[in-house]
Protein backbone atom coordinates (compact mmCIF):
# COMPACT_ATOMS: atom_id res chain seq x y z
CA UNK A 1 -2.18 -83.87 60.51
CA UNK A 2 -5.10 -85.29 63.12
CA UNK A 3 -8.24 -85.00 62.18
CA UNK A 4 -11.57 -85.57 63.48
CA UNK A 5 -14.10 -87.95 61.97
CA UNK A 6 -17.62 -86.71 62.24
CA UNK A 7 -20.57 -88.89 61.78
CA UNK A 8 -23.04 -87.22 59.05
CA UNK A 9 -25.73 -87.99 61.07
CA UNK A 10 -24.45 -85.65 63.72
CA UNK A 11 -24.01 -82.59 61.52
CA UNK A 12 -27.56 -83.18 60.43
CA UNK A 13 -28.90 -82.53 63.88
CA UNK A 14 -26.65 -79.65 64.01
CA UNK A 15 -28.48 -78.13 60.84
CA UNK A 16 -24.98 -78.25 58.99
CA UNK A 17 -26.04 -80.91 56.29
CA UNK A 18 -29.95 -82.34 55.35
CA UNK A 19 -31.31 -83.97 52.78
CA UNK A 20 -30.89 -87.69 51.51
CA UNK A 21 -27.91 -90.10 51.72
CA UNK A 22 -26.59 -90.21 48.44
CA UNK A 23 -24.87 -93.35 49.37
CA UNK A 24 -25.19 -96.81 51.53
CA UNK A 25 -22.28 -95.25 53.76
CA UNK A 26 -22.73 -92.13 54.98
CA UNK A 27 -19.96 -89.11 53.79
CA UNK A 28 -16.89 -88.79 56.29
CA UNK A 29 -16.55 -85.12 57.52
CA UNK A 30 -12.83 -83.80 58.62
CA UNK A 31 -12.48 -81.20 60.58
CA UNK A 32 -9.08 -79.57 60.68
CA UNK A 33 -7.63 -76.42 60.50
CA UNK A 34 -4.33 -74.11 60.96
CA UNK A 35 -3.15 -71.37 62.60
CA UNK A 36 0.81 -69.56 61.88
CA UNK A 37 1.86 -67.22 64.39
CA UNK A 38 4.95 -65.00 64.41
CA UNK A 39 7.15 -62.66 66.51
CA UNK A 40 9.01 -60.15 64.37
CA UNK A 41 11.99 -57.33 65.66
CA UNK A 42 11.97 -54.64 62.58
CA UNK A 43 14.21 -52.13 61.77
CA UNK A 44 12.65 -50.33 59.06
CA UNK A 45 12.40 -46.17 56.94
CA UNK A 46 10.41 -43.35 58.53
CA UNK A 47 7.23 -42.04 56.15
CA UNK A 48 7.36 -38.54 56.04
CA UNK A 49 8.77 -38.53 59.48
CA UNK A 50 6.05 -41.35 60.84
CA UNK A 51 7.80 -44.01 61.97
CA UNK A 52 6.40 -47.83 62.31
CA UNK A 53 6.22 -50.47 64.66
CA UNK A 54 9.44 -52.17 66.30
CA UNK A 55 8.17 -55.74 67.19
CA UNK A 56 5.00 -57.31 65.95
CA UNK A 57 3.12 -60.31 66.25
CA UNK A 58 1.23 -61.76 63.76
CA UNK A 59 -1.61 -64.25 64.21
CA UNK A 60 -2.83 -65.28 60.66
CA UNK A 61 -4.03 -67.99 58.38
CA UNK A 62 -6.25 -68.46 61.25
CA UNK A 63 -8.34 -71.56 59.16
CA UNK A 64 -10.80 -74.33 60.28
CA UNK A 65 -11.09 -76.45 57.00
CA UNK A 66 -14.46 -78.83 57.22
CA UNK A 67 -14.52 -81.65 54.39
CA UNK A 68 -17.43 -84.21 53.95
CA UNK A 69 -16.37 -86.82 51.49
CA UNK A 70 -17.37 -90.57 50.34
CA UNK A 71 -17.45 -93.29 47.57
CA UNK A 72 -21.43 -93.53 45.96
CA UNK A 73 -22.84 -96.90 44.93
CA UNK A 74 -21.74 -95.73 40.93
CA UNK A 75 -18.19 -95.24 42.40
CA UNK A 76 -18.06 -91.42 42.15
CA UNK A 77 -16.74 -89.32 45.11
CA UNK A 78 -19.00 -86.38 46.17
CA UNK A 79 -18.00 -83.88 48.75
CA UNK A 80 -18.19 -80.95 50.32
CA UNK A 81 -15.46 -78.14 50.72
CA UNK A 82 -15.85 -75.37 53.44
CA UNK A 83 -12.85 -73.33 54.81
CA UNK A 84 -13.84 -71.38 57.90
CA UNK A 85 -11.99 -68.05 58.08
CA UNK A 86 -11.76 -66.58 61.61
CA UNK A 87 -11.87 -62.96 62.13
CA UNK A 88 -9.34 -61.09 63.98
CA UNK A 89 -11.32 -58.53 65.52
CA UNK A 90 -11.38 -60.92 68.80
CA UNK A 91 -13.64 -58.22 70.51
CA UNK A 92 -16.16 -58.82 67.50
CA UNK A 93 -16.81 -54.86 67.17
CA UNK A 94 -15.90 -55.27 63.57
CA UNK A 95 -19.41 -58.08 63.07
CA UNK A 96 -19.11 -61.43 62.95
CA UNK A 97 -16.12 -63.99 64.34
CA UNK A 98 -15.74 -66.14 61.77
CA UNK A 99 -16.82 -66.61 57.76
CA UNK A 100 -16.98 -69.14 55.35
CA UNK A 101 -14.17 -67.80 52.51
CA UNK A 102 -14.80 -70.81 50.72
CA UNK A 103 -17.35 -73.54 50.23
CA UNK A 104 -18.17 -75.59 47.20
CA UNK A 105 -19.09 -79.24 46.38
CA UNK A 106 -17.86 -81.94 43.74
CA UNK A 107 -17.78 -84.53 41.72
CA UNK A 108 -15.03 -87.21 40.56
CA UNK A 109 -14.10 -89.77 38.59
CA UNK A 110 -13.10 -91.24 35.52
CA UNK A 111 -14.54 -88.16 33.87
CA UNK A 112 -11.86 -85.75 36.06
CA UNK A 113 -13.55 -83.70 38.80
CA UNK A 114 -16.18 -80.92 38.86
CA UNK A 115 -16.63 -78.38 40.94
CA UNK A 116 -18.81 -76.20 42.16
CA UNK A 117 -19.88 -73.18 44.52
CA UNK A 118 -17.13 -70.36 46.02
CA UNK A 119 -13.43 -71.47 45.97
CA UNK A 120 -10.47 -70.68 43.75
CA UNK A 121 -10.43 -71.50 39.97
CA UNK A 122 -8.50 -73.96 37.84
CA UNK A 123 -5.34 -71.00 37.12
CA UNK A 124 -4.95 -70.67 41.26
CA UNK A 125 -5.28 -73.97 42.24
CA UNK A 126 -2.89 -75.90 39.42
CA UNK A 127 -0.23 -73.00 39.42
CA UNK A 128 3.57 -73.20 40.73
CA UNK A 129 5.37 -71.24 42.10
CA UNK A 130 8.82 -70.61 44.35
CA UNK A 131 8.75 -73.35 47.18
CA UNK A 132 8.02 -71.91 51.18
CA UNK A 133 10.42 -73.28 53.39
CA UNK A 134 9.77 -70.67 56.39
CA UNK A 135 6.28 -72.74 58.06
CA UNK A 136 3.01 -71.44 57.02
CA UNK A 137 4.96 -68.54 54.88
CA UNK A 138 6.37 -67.75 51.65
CA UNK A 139 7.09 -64.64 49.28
CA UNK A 140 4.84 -65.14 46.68
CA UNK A 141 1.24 -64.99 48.25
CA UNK A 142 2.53 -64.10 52.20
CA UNK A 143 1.05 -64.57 55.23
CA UNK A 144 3.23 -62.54 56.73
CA UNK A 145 5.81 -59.50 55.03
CA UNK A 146 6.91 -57.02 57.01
CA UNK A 147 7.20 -53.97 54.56
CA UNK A 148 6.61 -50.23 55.33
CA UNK A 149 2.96 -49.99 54.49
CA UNK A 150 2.27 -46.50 52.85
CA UNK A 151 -1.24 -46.98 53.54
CA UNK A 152 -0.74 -45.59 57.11
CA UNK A 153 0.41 -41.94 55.96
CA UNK A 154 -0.78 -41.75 51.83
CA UNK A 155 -4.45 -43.88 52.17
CA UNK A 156 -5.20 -47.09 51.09
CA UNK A 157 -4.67 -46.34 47.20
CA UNK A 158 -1.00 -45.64 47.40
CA UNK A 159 -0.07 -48.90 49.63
CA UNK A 160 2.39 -51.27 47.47
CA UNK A 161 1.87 -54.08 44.65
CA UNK A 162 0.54 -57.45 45.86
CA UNK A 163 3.09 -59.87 46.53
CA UNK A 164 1.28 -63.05 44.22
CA UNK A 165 2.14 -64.50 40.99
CA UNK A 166 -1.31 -66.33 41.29
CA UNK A 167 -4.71 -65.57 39.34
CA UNK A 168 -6.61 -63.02 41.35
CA UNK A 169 -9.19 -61.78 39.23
CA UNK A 170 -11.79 -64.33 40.58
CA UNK A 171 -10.20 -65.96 43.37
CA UNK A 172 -13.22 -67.15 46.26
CA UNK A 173 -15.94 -66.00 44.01
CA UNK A 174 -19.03 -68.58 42.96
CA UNK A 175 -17.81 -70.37 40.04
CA UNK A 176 -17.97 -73.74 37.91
CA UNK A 177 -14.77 -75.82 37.32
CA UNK A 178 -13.56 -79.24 35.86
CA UNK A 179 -10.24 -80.89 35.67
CA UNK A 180 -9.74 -83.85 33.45
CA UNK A 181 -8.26 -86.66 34.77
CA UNK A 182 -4.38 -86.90 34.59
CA UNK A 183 -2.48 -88.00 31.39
CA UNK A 184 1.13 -88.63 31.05
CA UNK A 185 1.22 -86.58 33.66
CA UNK A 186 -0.60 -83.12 31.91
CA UNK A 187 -3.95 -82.21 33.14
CA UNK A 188 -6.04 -79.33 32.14
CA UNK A 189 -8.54 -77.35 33.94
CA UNK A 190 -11.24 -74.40 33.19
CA UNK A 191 -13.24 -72.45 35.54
CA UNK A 192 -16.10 -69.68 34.63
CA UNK A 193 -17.07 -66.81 37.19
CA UNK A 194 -20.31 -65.02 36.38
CA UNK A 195 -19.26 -62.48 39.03
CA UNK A 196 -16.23 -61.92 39.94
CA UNK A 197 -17.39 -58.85 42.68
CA UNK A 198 -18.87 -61.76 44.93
CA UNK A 199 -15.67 -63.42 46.81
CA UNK A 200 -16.71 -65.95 49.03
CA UNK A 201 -20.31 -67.97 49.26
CA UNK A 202 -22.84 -65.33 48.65
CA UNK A 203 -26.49 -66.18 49.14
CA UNK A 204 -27.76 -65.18 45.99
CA UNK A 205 -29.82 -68.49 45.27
CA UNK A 206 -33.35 -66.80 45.53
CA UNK A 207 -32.59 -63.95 43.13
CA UNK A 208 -30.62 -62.95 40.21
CA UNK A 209 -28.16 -60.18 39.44
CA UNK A 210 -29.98 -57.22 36.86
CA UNK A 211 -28.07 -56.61 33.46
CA UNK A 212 -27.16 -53.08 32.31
CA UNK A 213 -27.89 -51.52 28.65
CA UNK A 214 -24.97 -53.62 26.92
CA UNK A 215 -25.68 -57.13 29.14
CA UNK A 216 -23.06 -56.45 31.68
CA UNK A 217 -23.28 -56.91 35.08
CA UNK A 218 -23.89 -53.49 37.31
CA UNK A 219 -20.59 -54.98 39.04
CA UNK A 220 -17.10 -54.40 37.70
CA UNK A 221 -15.72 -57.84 36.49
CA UNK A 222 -17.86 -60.25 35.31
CA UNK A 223 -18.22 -63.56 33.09
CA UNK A 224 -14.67 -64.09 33.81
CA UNK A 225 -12.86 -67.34 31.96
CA UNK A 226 -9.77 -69.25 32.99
CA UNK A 227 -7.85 -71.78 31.26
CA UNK A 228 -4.85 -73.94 33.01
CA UNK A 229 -2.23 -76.70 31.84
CA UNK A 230 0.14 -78.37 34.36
CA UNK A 231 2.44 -80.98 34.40
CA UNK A 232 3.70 -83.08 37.40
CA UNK A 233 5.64 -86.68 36.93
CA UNK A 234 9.67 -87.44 37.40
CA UNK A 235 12.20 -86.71 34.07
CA UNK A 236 15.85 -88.55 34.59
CA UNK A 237 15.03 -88.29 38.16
CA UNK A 238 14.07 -85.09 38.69
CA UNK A 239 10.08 -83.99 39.61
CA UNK A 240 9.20 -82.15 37.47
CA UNK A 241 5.68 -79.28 38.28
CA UNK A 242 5.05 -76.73 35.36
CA UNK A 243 1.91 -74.80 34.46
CA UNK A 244 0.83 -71.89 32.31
CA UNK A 245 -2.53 -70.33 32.40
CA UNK A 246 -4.81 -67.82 30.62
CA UNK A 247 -7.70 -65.87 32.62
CA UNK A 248 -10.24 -63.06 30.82
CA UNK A 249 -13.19 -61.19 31.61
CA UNK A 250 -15.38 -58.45 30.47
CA UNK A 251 -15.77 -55.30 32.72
CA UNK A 252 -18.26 -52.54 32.65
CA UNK A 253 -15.33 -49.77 33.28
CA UNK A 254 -14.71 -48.00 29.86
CA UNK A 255 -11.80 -49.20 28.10
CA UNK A 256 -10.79 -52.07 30.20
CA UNK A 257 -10.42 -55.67 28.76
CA UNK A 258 -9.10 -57.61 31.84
CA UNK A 259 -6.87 -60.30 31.63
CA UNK A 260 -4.23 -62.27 33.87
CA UNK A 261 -1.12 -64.66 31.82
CA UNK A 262 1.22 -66.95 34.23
CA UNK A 263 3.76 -69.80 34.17
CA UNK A 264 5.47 -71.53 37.14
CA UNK A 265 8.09 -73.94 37.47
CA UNK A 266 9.10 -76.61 40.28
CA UNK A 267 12.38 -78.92 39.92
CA UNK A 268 13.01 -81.36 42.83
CA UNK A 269 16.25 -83.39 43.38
CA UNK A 270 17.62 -84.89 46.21
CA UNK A 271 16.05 -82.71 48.55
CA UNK A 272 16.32 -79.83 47.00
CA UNK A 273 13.52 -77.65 45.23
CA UNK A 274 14.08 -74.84 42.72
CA UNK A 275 11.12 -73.37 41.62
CA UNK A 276 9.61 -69.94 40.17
CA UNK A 277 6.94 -68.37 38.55
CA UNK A 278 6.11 -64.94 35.96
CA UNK A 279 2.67 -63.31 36.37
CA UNK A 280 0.74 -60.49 34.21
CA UNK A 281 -2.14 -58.74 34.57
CA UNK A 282 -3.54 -55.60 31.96
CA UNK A 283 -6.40 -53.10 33.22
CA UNK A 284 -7.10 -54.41 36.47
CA UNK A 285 -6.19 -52.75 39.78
CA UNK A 286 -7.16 -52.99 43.57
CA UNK A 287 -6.19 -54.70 46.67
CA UNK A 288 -6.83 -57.80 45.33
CA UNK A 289 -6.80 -57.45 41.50
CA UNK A 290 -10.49 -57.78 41.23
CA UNK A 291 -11.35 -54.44 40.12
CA UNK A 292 -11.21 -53.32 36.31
CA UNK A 293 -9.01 -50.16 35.36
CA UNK A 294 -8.05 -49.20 31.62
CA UNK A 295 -4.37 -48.65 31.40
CA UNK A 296 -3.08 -50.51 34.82
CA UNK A 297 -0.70 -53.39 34.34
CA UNK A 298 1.33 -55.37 36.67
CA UNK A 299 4.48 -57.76 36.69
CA UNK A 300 5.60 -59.87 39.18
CA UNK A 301 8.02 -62.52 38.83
CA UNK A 302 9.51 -64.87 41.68
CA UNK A 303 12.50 -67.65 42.62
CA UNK A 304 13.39 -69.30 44.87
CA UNK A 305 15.42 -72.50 46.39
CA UNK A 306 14.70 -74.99 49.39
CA UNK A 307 16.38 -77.73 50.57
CA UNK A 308 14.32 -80.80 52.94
CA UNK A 309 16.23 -83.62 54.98
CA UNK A 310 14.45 -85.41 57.83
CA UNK A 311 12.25 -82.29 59.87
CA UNK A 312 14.67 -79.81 58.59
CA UNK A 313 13.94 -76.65 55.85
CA UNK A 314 16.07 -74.00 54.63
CA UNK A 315 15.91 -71.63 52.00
CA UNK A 316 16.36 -68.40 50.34
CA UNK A 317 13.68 -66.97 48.07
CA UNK A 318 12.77 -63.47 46.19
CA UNK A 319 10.12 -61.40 44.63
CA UNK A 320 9.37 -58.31 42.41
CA UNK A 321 6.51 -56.56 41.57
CA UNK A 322 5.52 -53.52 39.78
CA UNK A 323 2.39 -52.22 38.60
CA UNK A 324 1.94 -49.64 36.01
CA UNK A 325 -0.54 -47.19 34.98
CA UNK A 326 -1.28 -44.43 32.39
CA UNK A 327 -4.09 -42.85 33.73
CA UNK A 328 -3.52 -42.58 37.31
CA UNK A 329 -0.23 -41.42 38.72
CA UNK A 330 -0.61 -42.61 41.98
CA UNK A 331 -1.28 -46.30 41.16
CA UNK A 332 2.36 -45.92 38.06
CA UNK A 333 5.50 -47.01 38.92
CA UNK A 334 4.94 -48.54 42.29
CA UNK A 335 7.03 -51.25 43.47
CA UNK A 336 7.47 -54.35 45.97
CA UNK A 337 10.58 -56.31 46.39
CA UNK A 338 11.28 -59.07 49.16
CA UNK A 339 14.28 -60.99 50.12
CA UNK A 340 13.34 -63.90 52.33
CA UNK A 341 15.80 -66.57 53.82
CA UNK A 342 15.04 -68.84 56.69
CA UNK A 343 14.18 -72.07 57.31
CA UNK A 344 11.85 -74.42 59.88
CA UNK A 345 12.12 -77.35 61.83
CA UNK A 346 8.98 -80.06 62.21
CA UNK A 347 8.69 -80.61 66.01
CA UNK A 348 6.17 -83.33 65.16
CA UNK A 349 2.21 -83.52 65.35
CA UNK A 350 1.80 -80.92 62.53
CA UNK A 351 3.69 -78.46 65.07
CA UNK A 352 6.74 -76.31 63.21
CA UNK A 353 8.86 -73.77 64.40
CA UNK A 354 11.00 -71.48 61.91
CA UNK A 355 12.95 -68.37 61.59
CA UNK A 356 11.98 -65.57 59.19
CA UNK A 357 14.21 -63.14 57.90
CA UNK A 358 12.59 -60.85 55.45
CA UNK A 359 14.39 -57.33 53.22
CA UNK A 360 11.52 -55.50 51.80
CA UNK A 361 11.50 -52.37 49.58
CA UNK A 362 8.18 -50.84 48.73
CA UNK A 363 8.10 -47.98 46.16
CA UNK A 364 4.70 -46.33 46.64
CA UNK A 365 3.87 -44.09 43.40
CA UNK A 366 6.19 -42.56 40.59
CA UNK A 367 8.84 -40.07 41.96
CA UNK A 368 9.00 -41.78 45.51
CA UNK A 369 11.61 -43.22 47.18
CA UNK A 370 11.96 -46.48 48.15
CA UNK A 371 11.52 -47.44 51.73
CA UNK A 372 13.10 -50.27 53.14
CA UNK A 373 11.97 -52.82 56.38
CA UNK A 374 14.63 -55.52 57.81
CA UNK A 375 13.01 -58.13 60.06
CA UNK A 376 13.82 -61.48 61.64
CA UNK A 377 11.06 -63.34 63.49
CA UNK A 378 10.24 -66.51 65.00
CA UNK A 379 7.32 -68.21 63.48
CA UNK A 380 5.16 -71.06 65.25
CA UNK A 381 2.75 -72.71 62.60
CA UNK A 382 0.40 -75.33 63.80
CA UNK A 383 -1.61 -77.75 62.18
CA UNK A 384 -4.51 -80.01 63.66
């Protein structure tokens, strides 16, 4: 991947970064980013006689990634983390162009690492899962699926379980983390959200958040806790990635205790990668698992193989989800299930190219049918 060194002086002008040098040598910046592009034929169900797009393409993780980072006098690194998100309203009718979805600074050294600000906690970022082998795409957490989506005909609540075996419940939001430094291969890492409502760097610096009657937060998921063990080293030759975490918070909706359980697993041999993962939430619900609901549950479990020799992927992988729910009968019983296989080819300067074959089934409430979507695309993924 290329990337451009930036002078910290520079970004000071620019109003990026102030304040004083925290070391003899000024912090590096990187600037790189990523964009994965598709172009898709479907052949997929009618909705209640509306049918859905033939060909699509898709323009998406659409990232500029900025990173200031340097060695202090004492020896500790200190950065700073931002990921640029661009918007895809090009026309800009929809606000703004562009957004920072994450941005937090740390700390590391002997000690582990700390972090700090709006990014992903230690149960997202040390969690495996089933390998990608199609570029810049995957089954479990997709850029890019191609099922029916019910939210076109039913509204957004009926539209099908999220494809992700990772911890959603705080994902982006302003949180605290530390890792401890690696040990025979097992590190552990814990993260605590105050807020989980806030995704994303929020100014909220001059101000704090009022308290209801019991000392909740007025928003729905709050003082949320996450726990995380991984290993990663090489047993009788094969590498060897595992990890089970733990996340919890309280909620101000009535009856709801929210909490999120996981595992992956990653085996590597001679160029070939098995790997999966098992995920479970209880009472939470929403587009992206952040909202509390008493009663809604959801499993999703995942495999998949690759294989890797010289620029060359291949791979088949699949997922299943369901989510459940006592209380509400349109969020019980509904379903996801993709079939990917594919593979890519690394044309060299962080350029790939890759075909994506995809079988999805969505389910969209109890006493549906299920709907399937066949698609086969071309994907272009580029990385600077």
């Amino acid at each position: 991947m290329k990337k451009i060194l930036l002078g910290t002086t520079a970004l000071v002008t620019a109003g990026i970064l102030a304040g004083p040098a925290l070391a003899s040598d000024p912090l590096k910046v990187t600037v790189s980013g990523n964009v994965v592009t598709g172009f898709y034929f479907i052949d997929s169900d009618n909705v209640d006689g509306v049918s859905f797009q033939d060909t699509k393409v898709a323009v998406v993780a659409r990232n500029i990634d900025i990173k200031a980072e340097g060695t202090l006098d004492n020896g500790l690194v200190a950065g700073v983390d931002a990921k640029l998100q661009l918007d895809n309203d090009w026309n800009g009718t929809g606000g703004s162009f562009a957004s920072f979805r994450q941005l937090f600074g740390y700390l590391e050294g002997g000690f582990g690492k700390f972090e700090i600000g709006g990014t992903d906690g230690a149960a997202y970022k040390m969690h495996y899962t089933s390998p990608w082998f199609v570029p810049g795409n995957g089954v479990d957490s997709p850029n890019i699926q191609n099922g029916v989506s019910s939210a076109n005909v039913f509204g957004t609540l009926y539209a099908a379980p999220i494809s992700s075996t990772f911890s959603l419940m705080a994902t982006d939001s302003n949180k605290v983390s530390y890792f401890t430094p690696r040990l025979a291969g097992f590190q552990l890492g814990v993260s605590y959200t105050p807020d989980a409502s806030h995704h994303g760097p929020q100014e909220n610096g001059t101000v704090v958040l009022p308290k209801d009657s019991n000392g909740n937060s007025f928003n729905n998921i709050n003082r949320v806790f996450e726990v995380a063990l991984n290993y990663a080293g090489t047993l009788a030759g094969v590498d060897v990635g595992v990890d089970g975490f733990y996340t919890t918070g309280d909620s101000t909706a009535p009856g709801a205790d929210p909490e999120e359980y996981g595992a992956g697993l990653n085996l590597g041999y001679a160029g070939f990668t098995l790997g999966g993962a098992y995920y479970k939430s209880s009472d939470m619900a929403g587009t992206r698992l952040s909202f509390a609901v008493a009663d809604a549950s959801r499993k999703t479990w995942t495999a998949g193989l690759k294989y890797a020799t010289g620029p060359w992927t291949v791979g088949v992988a699949y997922l299943d989800s369901k989510d459940s729910n006592d209380s509400f009968s349109f969020f019980d019983d509904r379903k996801t299930s993709t079939w990917q296989v594919g593979g890519g080819y690394n044309i060299g300067s962080g350029v790939d190219l890759g075909l994506d074959l995809q079988l999805t089934k969505n389910k969209v409430t109890s006493g549906a049918p299920t709907y399937d979507s066949k698609s086969a695309g071309l994907v272009l993924a580029i990385a600077f």
